[in-house]
Each structure stands twice: as C-alpha cells, then as structure tokens.
Protein backbone atom coordinates (compact mmCIF):
# COMPACT_ATOMS: atom_id res chain seq x y z
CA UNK A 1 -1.87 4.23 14.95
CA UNK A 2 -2.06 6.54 12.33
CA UNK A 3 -1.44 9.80 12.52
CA UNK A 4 -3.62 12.43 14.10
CA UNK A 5 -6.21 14.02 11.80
CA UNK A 6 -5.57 17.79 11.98
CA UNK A 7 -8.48 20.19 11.20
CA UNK A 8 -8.27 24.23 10.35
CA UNK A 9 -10.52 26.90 10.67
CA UNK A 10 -9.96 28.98 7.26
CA UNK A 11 -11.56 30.41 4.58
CA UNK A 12 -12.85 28.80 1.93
CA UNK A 13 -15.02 25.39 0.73
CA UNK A 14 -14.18 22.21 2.77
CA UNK A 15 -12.09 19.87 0.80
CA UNK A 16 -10.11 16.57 1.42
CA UNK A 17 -6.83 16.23 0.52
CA UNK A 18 -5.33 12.29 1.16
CA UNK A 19 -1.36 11.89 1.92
CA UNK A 20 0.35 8.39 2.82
CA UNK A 21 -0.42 9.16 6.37
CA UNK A 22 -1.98 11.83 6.82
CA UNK A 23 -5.78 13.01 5.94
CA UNK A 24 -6.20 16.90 6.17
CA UNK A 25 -9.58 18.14 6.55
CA UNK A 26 -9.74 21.92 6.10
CA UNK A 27 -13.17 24.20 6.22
CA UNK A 28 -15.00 27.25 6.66
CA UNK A 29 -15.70 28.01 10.48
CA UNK A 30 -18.04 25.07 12.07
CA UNK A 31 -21.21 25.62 14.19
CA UNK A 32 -21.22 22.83 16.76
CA UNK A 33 -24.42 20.75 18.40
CA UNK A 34 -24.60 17.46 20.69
CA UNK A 35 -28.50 17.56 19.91
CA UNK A 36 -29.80 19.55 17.32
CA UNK A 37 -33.04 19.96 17.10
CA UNK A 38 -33.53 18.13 19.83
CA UNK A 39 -32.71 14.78 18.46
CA UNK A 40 -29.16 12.59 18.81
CA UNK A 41 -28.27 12.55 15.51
CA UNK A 42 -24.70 10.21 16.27
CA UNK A 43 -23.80 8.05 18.85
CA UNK A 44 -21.10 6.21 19.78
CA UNK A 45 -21.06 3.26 21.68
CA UNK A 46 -18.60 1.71 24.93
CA UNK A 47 -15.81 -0.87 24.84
CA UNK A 48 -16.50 -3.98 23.00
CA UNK A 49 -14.78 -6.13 25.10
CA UNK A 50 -15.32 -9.08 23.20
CA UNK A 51 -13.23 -8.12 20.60
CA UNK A 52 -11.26 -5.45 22.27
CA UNK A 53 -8.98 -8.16 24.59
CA UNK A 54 -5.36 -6.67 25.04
CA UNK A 55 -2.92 -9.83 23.32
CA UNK A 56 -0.69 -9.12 26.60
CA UNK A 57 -1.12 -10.25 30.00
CA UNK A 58 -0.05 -6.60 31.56
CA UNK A 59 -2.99 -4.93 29.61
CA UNK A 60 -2.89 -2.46 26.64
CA UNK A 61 0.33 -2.50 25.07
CA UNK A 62 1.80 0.74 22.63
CA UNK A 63 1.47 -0.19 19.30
CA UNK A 64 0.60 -3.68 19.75
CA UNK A 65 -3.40 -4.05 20.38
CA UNK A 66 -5.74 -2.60 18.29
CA UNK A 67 -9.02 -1.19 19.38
CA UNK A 68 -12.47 -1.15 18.05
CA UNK A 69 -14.97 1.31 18.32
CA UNK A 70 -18.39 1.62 16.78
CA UNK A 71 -21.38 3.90 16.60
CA UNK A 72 -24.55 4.29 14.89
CA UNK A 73 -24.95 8.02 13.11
CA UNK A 74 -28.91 9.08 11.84
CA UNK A 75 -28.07 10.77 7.98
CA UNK A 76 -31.90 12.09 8.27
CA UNK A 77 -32.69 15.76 6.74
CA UNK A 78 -28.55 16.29 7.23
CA UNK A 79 -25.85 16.57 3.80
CA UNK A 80 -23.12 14.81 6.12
CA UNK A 81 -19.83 15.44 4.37
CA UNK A 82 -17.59 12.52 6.70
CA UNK A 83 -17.83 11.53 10.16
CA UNK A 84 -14.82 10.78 12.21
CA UNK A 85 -13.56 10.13 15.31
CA UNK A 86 -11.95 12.79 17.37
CA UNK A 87 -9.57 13.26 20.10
CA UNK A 88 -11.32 15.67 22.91
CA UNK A 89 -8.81 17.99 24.77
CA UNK A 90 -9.43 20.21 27.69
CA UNK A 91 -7.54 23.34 26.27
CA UNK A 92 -9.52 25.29 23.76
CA UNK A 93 -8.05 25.09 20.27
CA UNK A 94 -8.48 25.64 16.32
CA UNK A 95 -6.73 22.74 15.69
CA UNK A 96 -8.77 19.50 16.91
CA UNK A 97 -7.28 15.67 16.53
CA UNK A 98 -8.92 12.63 14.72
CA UNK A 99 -7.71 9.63 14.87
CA UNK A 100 -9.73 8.67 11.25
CA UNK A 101 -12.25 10.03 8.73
CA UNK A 102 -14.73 8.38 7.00
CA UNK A 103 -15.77 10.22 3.92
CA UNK A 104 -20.05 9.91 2.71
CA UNK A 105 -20.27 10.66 -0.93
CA UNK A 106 -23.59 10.44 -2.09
CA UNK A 107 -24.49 8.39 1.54
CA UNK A 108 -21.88 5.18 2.44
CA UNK A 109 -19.82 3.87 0.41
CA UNK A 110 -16.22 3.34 2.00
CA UNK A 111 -14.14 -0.22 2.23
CA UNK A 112 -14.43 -2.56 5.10
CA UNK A 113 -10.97 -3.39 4.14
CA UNK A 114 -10.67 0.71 5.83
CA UNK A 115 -8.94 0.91 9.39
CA UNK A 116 -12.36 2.97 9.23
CA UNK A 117 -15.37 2.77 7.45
CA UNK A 118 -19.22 2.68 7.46
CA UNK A 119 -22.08 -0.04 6.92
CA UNK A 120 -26.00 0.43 6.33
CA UNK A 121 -28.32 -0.96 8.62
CA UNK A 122 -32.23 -2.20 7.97
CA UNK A 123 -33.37 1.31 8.92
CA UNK A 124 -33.40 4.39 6.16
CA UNK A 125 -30.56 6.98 6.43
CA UNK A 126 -29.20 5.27 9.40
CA UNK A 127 -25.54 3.72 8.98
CA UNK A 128 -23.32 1.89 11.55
CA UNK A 129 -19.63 3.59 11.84
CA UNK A 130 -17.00 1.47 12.72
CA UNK A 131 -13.46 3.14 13.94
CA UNK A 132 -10.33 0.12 14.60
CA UNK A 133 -7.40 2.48 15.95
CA UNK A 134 -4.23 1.25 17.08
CA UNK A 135 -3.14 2.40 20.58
CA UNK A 136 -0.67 4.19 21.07
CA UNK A 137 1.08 5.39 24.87
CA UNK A 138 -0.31 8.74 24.45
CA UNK A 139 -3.36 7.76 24.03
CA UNK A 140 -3.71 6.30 27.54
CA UNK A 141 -7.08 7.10 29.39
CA UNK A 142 -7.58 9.70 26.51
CA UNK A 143 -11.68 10.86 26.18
CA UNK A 144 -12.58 10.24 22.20
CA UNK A 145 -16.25 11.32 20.10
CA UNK A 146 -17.29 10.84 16.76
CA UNK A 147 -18.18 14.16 14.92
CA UNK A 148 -20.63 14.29 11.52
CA UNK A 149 -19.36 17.36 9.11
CA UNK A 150 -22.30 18.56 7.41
CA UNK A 151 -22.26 20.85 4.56
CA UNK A 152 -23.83 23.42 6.18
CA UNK A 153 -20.35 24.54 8.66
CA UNK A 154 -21.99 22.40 11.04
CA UNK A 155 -20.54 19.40 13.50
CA UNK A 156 -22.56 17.40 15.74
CA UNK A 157 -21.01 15.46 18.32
CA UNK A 158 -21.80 11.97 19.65
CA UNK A 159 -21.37 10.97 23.05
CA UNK A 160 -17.73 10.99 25.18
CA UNK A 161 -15.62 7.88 26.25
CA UNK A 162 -12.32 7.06 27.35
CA UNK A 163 -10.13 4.75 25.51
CA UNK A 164 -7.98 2.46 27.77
CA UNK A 165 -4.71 2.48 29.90
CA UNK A 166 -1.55 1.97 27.16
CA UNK A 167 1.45 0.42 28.66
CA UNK A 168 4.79 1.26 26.80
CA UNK A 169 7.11 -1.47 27.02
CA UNK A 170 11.19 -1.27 26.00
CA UNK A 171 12.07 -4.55 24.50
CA UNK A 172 14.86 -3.85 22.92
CA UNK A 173 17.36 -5.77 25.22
CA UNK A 174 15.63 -8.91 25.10
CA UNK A 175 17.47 -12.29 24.94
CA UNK A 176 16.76 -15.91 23.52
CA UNK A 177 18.64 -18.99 23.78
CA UNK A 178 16.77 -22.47 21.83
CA UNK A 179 18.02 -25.75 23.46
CA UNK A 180 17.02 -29.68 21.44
CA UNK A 181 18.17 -32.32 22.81
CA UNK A 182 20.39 -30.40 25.46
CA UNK A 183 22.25 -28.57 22.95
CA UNK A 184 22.25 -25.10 22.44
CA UNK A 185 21.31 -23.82 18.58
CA UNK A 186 22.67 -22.26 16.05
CA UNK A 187 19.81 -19.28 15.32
CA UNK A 188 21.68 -18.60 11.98
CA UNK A 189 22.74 -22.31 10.94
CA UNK A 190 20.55 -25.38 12.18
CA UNK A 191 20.71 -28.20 10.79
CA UNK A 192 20.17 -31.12 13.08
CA UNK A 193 21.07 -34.67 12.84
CA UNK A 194 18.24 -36.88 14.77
CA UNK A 195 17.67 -40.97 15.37
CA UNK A 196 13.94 -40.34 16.69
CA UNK A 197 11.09 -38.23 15.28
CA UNK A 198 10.47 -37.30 19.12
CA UNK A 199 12.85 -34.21 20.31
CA UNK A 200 13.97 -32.11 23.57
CA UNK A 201 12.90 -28.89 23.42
CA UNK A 202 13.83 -25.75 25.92
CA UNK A 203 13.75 -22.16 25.52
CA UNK A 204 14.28 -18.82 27.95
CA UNK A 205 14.07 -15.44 26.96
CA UNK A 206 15.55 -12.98 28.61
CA UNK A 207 13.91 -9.74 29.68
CA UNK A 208 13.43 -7.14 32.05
CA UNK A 209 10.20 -6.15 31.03
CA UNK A 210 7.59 -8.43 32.94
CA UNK A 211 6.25 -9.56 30.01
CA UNK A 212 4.90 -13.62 29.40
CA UNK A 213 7.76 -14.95 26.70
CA UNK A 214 6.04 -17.31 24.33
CA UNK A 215 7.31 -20.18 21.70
CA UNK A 216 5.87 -20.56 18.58
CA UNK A 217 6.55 -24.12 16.79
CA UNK A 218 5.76 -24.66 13.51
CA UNK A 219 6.12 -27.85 11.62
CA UNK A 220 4.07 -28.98 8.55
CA UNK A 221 1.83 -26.20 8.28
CA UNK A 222 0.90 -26.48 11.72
CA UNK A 223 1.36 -24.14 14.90
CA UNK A 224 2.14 -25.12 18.59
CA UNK A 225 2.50 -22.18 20.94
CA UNK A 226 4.65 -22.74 23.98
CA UNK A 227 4.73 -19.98 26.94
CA UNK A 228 6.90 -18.83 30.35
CA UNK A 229 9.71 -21.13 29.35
CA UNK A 230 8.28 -23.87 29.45
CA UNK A 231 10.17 -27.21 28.01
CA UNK A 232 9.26 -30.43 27.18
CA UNK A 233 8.80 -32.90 23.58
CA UNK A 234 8.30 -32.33 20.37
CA UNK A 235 7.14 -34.86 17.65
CA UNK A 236 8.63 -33.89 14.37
CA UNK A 237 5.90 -34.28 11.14
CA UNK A 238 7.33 -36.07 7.93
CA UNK A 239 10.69 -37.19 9.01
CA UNK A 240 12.08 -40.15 7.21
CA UNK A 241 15.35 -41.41 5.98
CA UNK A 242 14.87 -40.08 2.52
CA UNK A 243 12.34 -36.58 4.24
CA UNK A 244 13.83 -34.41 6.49
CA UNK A 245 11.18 -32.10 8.56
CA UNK A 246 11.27 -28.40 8.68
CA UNK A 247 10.70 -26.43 11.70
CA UNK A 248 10.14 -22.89 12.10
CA UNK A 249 10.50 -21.37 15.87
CA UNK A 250 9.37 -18.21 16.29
CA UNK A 251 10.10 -16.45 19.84
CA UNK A 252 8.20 -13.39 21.17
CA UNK A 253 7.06 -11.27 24.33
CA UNK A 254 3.11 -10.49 23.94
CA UNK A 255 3.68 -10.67 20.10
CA UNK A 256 6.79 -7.96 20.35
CA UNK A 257 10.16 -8.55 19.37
CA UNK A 258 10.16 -11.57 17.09
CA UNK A 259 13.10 -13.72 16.29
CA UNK A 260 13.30 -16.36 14.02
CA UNK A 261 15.47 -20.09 14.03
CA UNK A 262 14.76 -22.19 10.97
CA UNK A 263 15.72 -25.98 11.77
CA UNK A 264 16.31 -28.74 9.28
CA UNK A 265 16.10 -31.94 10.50
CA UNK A 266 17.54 -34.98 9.04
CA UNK A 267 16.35 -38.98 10.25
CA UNK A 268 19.63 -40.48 10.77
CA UNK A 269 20.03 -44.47 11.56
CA UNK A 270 19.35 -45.61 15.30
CA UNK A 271 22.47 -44.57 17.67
CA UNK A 272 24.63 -47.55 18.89
C-alpha cells in the first residue's frame, strides 16, 4: 500500500504538494459534518466481493491482495477541493491517515490508470469514487471513510466500514526442488535432452507457512498452473529434431516468493 496520507492543522491556504510516495495535504482548521444540511452528501459503499477475492486460500494476505472500495459523493452547492479515503482511529488527533486522495479541479478529472480516482455518473454533480488500496498487516479489521475537503475549512464524512482480516506470512525460508523424468534440475542450467514430446513432471516446495504451493508451466505462449505438489505429464509444444521447445516454470506460494527455471529442450532420436 502506499503510504499513509498525513493531514495538518496550520495556518494558511490548503495546498497539495505530490512526493514519490507520499501526498501531503495541509490546511486551515476544518469544520466537520456526516450530514450537512440535512442531506448525505458522500457515501461509501461495503465489500465488493466480487472483485475483492483474497488470491490465497488462508484469506487476506500483507501486501499481496488488493482491495477495492467505491462510493458515490453529491458535488451539489459544495467547491469540493479532493475527497479521499481515511483511516478512522479511536484516539483524538491533529494528524488523521488516508490511505489516497483524489484531487477535483474544476469537478473530475483524475486517471483511471490512478490506484484512486473518480468517474461521472448520468446524474448532475454526482461522481462515483473509486479507492483500490493494497492491504497491508496493519491494516487488519481497521474502520476506513471517505472525507470531501471543501473550500470552505469544511469535511464531510461518508459512512464507516471495516476493511478485512490481513494475514502476514514469512516466506522467506521456502524451498523448491523441479523433478522431469525422475531427475532432479538444474534451476540455473537446464538444458534437457528428450526422445518424446511427452515428459515427467514433479515438484514440492517446501514451507512452513500453510500456504497452497502452485506450478506455473509455460510453453509456447501458453500457461498451465499446477497446485499442492501435484505431478503428472507434460506435452511439450514445437519440439522437433531441428526445434527445440522452451519452457518457463515458475514456482510460488499464493503468488509470493517466485522462482524461476528456464528449460531448453532438445528432440533427440528414439532411445535403444
């Protein structure tokens, strides 16, 4: 995830300043409202589970998934300087967390290519806000809203929800040993002499974490994915006497801690 969004009450005109990594927003003392006026001016919607599905079988995993959020924020009679989304703590204090800020210049007009950004919508001065965070172990069970500056040292708050569990995983002792045909591979030399397109394939990985290990195969532009050890055959694309067929295996635990074996493997004439 990026890093947290500080804010400051000081002095002075509310300005934003844009590092590598981190987004400062500073500003004159804020007046705050979930309702002003009596209407909900932002809101920000639950889990989208479609999209939000962890890639590992134990849940949420620290800087592996990412998470989408979105919300729908109503621009009407307001000067909204940026909306973003904001880490709620239970201790009172100046300084207040967001995960990402989404500047409106004259109304929306940030990237989609953004980790956050707005969109319009069919209706006048109201704009969808769209917030894809990556989760991080501290963030675990952690209550988030999205907040609209306005220009007038006000904030208005959406509603509150809670961003998922966040497992943190150490994978840094993890093992892998690549097996064709019974014999145990070079992973920094393989080159392979074979008299049949059809190979033996096995694979382990090693590691204490309980964590599904996975096998990704890929031969002639196209991707196989193997899981929990599993062995079996393999039919190599484009091998010939005068082609030899090229084999990337890619090993991994939930998509963490990826090693690499590049094969070459040359047709050779039947065995007597």
């Amino acid at each position: 995830m990026k890093q947290a969004m500080k804010k400051k009450n000081i002095t002075g005109l509310m300005r934003f300043s844009i590092c590598p990594t981190i987004y400062f927003v500073i500003y004159t003392l804020f007046r705050a409202c979930e309702k002003c006026d009596g209407e909900q001016y932002i809101f920000l919607y639950g889990n989208h589970s479609e999209v939000n599905k962890a890639k590992c079988e134990i849940g949420y995993v620290d800087g592996l998934d990412n998470y989408l959020m979105t919300g729908r924020v109503n621009m009407s009679n307001k000067n909204v300087l940026a909306v973003g989304l904001e880490l709620v703590t239970k201790e009172h204090s100046e300084t207040s967390s967001y995960y990402c800020v989404i500047r409106f210049v004259d109304e929306c007009h940030s990237d989609q290519t953004d980790s956050c950004y707005c969109v319009g919508t069919d209706e006048v001065n109201i704009f969808q806000v769209i917030f894809n965070i990556t989760l991080k172990h501290q963030d675990s069970n952690a209550t988030v809203r999205a907040v609209m500056l306005l220009s007038n040292h006000q904030e208005i708050y959406s509603n509150e929800t809670m961003l998922p569990p966040v497992t943190k995983l150490d994978l840094t002792n993890v093992s892998s040993v690549l097996k064709i045909n019974e014999k145990t591979v070079n992973k920094d030399f393989c080159i392979k002499i074979v008299y049949d397109s059809e190979i033996k394939i096995s694979y382990q990985i090693a590691s204490t974490q309980k964590v599904r290990p996975q096998l990704k195969i890929t031969n002639n532009n196209t991707s196989t994915i193997w899981t929990d050890n599993e062995e079996g055959t393999f039919n190599l694309a484009n091998l010939g006497f005068e082609s030899a067929s090229e084999v990337d295996f890619t090993f991994s635990l939930c998509g963490f801690n990826e090693k690499y074996v590049h094969c070459t493997f040359i047709k050779d004439e039947v065995k007597n």
